[in-house]
Protein backbone atom coordinates (compact mmCIF):
# COMPACT_ATOMS: atom_id res chain seq x y z
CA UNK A 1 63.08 60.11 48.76
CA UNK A 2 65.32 62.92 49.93
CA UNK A 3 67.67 60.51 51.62
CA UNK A 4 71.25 59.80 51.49
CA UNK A 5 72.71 58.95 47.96
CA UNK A 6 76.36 58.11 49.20
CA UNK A 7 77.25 54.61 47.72
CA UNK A 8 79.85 54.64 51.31
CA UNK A 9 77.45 54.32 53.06
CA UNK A 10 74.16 53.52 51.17
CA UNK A 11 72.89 49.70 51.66
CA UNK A 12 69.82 47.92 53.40
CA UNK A 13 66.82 50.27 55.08
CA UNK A 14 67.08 53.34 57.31
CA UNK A 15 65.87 52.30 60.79
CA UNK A 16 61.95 52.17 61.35
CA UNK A 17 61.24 52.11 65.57
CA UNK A 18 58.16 51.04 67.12
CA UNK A 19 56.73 51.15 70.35
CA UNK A 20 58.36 48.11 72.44
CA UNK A 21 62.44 48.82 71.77
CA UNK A 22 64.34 46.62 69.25
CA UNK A 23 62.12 43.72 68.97
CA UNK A 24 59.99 46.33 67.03
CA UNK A 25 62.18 47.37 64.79
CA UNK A 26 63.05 47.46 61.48
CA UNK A 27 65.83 48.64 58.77
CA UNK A 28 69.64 48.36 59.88
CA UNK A 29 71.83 48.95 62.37
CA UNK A 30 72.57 52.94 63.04
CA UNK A 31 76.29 51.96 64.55
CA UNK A 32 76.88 50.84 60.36
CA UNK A 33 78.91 52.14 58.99
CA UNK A 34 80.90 53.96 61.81
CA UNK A 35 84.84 53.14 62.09
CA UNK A 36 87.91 53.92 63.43
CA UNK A 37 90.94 53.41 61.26
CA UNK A 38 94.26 54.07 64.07
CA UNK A 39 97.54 54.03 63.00
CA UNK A 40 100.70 55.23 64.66
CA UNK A 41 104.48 55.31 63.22
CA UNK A 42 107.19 54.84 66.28
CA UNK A 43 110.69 55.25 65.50
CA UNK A 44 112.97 54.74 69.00
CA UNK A 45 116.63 54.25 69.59
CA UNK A 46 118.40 53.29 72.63
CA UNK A 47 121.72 53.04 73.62
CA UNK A 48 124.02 51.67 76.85
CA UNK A 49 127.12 52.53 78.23
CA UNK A 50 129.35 51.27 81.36
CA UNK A 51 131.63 54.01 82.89
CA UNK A 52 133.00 52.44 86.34
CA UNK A 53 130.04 52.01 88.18
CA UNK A 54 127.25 53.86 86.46
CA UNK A 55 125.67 51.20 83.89
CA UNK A 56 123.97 54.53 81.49
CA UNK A 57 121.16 54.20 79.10
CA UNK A 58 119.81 56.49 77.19
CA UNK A 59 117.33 57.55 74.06
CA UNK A 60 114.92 59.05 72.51
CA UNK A 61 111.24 58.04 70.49
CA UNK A 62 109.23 59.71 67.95
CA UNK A 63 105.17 58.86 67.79
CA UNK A 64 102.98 59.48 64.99
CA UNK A 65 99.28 59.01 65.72
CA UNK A 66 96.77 59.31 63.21
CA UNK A 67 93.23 58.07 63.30
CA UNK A 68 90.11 58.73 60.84
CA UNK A 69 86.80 58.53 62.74
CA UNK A 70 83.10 58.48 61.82
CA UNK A 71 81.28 58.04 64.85
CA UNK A 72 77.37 58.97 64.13
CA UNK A 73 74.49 57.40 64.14
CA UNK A 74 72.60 57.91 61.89
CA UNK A 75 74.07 58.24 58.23
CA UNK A 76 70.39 56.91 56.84
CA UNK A 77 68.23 57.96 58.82
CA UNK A 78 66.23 57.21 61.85
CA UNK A 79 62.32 56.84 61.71
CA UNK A 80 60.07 56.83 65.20
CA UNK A 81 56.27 55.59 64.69
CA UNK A 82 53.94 55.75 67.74
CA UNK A 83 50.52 55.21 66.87
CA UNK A 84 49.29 59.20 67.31
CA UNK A 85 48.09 59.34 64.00
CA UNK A 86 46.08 56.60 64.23
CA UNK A 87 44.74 57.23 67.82
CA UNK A 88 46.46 54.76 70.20
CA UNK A 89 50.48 56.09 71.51
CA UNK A 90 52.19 53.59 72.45
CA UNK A 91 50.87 50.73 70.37
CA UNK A 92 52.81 48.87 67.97
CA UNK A 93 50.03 47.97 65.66
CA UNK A 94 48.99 51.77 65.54
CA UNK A 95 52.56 52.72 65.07
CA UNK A 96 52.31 50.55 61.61
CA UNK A 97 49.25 52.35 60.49
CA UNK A 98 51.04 55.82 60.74
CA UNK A 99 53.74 54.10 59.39
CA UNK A 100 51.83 52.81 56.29
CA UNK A 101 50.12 56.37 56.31
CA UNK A 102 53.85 57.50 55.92
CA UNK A 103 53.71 60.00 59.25
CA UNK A 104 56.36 59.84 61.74
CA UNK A 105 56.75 61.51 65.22
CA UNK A 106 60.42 61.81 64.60
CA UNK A 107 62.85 61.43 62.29
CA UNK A 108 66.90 61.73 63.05
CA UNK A 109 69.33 61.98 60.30
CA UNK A 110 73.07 62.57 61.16
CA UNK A 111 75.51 64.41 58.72
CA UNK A 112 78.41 62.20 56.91
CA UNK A 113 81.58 63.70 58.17
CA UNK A 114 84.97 61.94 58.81
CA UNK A 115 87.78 63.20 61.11
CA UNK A 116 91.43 62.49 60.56
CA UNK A 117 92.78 63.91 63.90
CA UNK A 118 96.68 62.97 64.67
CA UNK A 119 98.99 63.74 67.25
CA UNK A 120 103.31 64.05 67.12
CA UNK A 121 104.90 62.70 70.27
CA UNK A 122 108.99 63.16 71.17
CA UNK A 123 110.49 61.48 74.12
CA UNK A 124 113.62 61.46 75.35
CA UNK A 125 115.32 60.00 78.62
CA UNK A 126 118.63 59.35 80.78
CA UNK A 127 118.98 56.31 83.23
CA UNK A 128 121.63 55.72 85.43
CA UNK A 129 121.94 52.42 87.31
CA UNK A 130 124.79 53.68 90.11
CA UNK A 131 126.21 50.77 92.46
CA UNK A 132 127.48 52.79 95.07
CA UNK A 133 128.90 49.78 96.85
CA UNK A 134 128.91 46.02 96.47
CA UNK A 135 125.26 45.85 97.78
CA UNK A 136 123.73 48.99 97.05
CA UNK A 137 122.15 49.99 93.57
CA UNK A 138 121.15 53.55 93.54
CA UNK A 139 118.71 54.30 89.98
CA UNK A 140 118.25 57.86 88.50
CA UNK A 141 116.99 58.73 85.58
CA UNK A 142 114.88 61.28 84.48
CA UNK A 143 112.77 61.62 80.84
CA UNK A 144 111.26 64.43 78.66
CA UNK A 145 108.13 64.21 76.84
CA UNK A 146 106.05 66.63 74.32
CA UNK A 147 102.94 65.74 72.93
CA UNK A 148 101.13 68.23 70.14
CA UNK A 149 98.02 68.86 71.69
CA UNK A 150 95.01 66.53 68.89
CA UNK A 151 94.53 68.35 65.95
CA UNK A 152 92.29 67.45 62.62
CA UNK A 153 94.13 66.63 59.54
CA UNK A 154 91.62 69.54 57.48
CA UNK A 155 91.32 71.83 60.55
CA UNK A 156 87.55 70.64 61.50
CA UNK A 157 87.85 71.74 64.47
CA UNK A 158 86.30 73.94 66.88
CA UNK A 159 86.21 75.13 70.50
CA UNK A 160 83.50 76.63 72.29
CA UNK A 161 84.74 79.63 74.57
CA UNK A 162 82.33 80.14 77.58
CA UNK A 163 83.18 83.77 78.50
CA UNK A 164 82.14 84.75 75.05
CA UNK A 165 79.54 82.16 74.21
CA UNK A 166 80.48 81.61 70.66
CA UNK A 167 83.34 79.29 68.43
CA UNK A 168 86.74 79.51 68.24
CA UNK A 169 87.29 77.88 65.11
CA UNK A 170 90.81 76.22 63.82
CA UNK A 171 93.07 77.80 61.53
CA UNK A 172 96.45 77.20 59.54
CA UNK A 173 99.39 78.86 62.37
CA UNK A 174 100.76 77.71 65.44
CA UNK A 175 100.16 74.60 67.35
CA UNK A 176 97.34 76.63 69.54
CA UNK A 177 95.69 78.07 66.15
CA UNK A 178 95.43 74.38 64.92
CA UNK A 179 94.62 72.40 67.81
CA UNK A 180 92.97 75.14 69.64
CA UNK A 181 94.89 73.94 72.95
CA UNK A 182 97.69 75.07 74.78
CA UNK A 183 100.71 73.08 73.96
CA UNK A 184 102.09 71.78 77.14
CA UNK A 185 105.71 71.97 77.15
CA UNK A 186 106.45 71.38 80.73
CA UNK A 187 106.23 67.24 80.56
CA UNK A 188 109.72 66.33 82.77
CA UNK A 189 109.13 62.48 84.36
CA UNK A 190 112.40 61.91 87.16
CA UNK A 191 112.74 58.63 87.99
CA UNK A 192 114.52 57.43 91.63
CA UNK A 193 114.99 54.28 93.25
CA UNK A 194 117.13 52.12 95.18
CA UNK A 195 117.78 48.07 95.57
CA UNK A 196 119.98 47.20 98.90
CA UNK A 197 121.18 43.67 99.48
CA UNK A 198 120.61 44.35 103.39
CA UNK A 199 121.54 40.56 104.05
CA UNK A 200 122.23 37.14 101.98
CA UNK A 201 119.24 36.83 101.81
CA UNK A 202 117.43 39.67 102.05
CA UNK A 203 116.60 42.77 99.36
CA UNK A 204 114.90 45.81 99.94
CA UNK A 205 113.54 48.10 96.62
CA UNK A 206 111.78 51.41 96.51
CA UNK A 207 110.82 53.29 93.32
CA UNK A 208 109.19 56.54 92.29
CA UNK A 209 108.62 58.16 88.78
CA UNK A 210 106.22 60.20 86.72
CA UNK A 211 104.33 59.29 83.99
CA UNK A 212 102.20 61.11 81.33
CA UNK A 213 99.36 60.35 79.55
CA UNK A 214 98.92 62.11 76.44
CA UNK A 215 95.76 60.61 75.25
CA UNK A 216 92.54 61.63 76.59
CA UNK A 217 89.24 61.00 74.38
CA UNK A 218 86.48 60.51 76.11
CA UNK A 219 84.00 59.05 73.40
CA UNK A 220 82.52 62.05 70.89
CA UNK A 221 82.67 64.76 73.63
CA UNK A 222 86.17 64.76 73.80
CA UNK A 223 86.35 65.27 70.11
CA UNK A 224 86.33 69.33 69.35
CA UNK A 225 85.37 68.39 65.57
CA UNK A 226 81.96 67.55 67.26
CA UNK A 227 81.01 71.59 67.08
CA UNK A 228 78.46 72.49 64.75
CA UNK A 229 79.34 73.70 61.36
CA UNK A 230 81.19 70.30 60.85
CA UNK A 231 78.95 67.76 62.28
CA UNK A 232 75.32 68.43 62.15
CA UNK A 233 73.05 65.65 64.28
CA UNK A 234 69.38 66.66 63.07
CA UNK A 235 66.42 66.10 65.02
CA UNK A 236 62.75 66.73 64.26
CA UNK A 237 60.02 65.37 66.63
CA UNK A 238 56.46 66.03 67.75
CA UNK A 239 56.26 66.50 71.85
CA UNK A 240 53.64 65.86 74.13
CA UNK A 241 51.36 61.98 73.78
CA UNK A 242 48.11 62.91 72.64
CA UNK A 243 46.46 62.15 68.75
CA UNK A 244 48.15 64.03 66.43
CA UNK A 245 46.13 65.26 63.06
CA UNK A 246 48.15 65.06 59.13
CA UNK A 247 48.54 68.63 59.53
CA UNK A 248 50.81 68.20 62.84
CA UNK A 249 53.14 65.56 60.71
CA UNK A 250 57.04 66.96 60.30
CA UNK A 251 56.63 65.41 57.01
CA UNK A 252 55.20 62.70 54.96
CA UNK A 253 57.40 59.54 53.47
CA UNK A 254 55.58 60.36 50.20
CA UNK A 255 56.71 63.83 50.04
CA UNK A 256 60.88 62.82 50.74
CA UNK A 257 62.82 64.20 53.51
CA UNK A 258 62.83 68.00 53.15
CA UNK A 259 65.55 69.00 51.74
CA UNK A 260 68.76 70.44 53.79
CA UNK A 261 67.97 68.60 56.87
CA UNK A 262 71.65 68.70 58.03
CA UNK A 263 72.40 71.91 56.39
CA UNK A 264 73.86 73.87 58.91
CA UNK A 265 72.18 77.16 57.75
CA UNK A 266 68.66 75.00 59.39
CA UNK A 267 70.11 75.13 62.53
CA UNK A 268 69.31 77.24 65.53
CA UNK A 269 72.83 77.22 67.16
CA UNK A 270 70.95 78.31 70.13
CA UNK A 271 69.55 75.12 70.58
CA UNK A 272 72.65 72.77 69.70
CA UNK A 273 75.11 70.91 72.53
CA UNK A 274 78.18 72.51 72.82
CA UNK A 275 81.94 71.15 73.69
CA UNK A 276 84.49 72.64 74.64
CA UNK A 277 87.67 71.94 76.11
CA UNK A 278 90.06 73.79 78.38
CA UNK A 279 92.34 75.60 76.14
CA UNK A 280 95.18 76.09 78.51
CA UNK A 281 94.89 72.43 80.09
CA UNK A 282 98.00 70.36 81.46
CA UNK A 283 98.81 66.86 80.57
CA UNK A 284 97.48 64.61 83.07
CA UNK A 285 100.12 62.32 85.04
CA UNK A 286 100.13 59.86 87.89
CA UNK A 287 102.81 59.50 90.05
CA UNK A 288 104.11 55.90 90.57
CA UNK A 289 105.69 54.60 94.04
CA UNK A 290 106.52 50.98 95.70
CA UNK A 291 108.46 49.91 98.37
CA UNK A 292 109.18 46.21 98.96
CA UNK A 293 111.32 43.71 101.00
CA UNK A 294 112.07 39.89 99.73
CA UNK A 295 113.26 37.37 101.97
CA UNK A 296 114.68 33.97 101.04
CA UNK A 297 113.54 30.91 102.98
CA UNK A 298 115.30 27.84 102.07
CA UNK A 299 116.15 27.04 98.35
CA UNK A 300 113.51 28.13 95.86
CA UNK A 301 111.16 29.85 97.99
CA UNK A 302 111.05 33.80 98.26
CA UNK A 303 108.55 35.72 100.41
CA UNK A 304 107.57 39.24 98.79
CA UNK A 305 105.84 41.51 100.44
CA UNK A 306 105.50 45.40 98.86
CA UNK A 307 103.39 48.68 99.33
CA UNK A 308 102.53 49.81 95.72
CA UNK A 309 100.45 53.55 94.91
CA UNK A 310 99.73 55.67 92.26
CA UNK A 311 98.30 59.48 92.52
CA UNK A 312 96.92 60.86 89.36
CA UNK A 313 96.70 64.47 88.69
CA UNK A 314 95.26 66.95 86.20
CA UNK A 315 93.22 63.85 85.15
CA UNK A 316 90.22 64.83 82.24
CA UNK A 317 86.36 64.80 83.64
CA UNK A 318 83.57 65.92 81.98
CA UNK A 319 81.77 69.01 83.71
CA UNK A 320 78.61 70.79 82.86
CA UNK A 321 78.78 74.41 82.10
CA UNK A 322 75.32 75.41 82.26
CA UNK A 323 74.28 76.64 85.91
């Protein structure tokens, strides 16, 4: 009573936990019915070219990302039962009494909201394989890249701003006003390397380039949709261990979940998680670099042997804001 009514995700019992983890337990699974639905449209074109001896290549790419996510836990709700109404915490077979007395010690219930976040990606590059003599190769090539910061199809987004403790919330605008990030425009990748032919037999090859990563979700904190009025993840419990009378209950089974549990006027916003994000971030990169020397011995057998790093920089951690 008072539950859920949404045939999408309606089907089989709300969870029921007992003392003892999932070997008491009842009802279904609270990952059902979560998703993510990713799809991405790529359109490229290259093309090559031979002037004397520069072998060119060049091109560009357009990347559509899109992706609808529903990543709660608890669409139907989530019952604890811990014997305190019946005298004993901790057992099992008290836990059933309170539940059959229809008292829980804590009930979760998670709102039903979907996010349809996408991205727009353009790329665009030059290579130029130079042989600057019969046995040295000289590569250079350098590439462009924009990425639209993640926005949400229905602008459910929102950003928390520390220096004024309260939401930034998206709007219809510029790329900033929708994704509530900086765009970073700045997003040039060079490329350089050489292979030299220093004998018959032997090659030496060195390489360095850039390269972006313009993807950076980190579960459901790196999601700004997340932010309270657009997801609500209630959360009504009883502290403490000792018995607990019928007037302590936060409700009882007969009388239905009260109503507007994940109404967001319920909520004490003092009291809720926050995430944010760094509204003027940079696109994290690593930079890419080998150096290596083959050597032929005989026919058929090659000995390789090659230094290979990577440095990545303005790479995405999680940081806690509260002192």
């Amino acid at each position: 009573k008072g539950g859920p009514t949404d045939e999408a995700i309606c089907g089989g019992l709300p969870v029921f936990n007992f003392p003892g983890g999932t070997l008491q337990r009842i009802g279904r699974t609270t990952s059902v019915p979560q998703f993510q639905t990713p799809r991405s449209y790529n359109f490229r074109q290259s093309l090559a070219k031979t002037l004397g001896t520069h072998s060119l290549r060049f091109g560009g790419e357009l990347l559509l990302v899109e992706t609808g996510i529903r990543d709660v836990s608890s669409l139907l709700g989530n019952f604890d039962f811990n014997g305190r109404f019946t005298g004993a915490n901790g057992r099992w077979e008290n836990a059933l009494a309170d539940l059959l007395l229809g008292f829980p010690a804590r009930y979760q219930q998670d709102s039903n909201t979907v996010f349809n976040i996408y991205q727009h990606m353009y790329f665009g590059y030059v290579q130029d394989d130079w042989k600057l003599t019969r046995n040295f190769t000289l590569n250079l090539g350098i590439r462009y890249e924009f990425a639209t910061p993640t926005r949400e199809r229905d602008l459910k987004w929102a950003n928390f701003d520390p220096s004024t403790r309260a939401y930034v919330a998206a709007k219809e605008g510029s790329l900033r006003d929708e994704a509530l990030i900086e765009p970073d425009r700045n997003n040039w990748a060079p490329r350089v390397g050489f292979a030299w032919s220093a004998t018959s037999k032997t090659v030496v090859r060195a390489g360095y380039g850039i390269f972006y990563n313009h993807a950076n979700r980190m579960g459901r904190e790196g999601l700004l949709g997340f932010n309270p009025p657009f997801i609500i993840l209630g959360d009504a419990q009883i502290s403490g261990s000792g018995t607990l009378k019928s007037t302590n209950a936060i409700f009882r089974l007969q009388d239905g979940i009260p109503a507007g549990f994940v109404d967001i006027s319920r909520v004490n916003l003092a009291t809720v998680a926050r995430r944010a994000q760094d509204p003027t971030q940079e696109t994290s990169y690593t930079q890419q670099y080998n150096f290596g020397i083959q050597r032929e011995f005989g026919s058929g057998l090659v000995f390789d042997v090659a230094y290979v790093g990577n440095r990545g920089l303005h790479l995405p951690a999680f940081r806690n804001l509260n002192p």
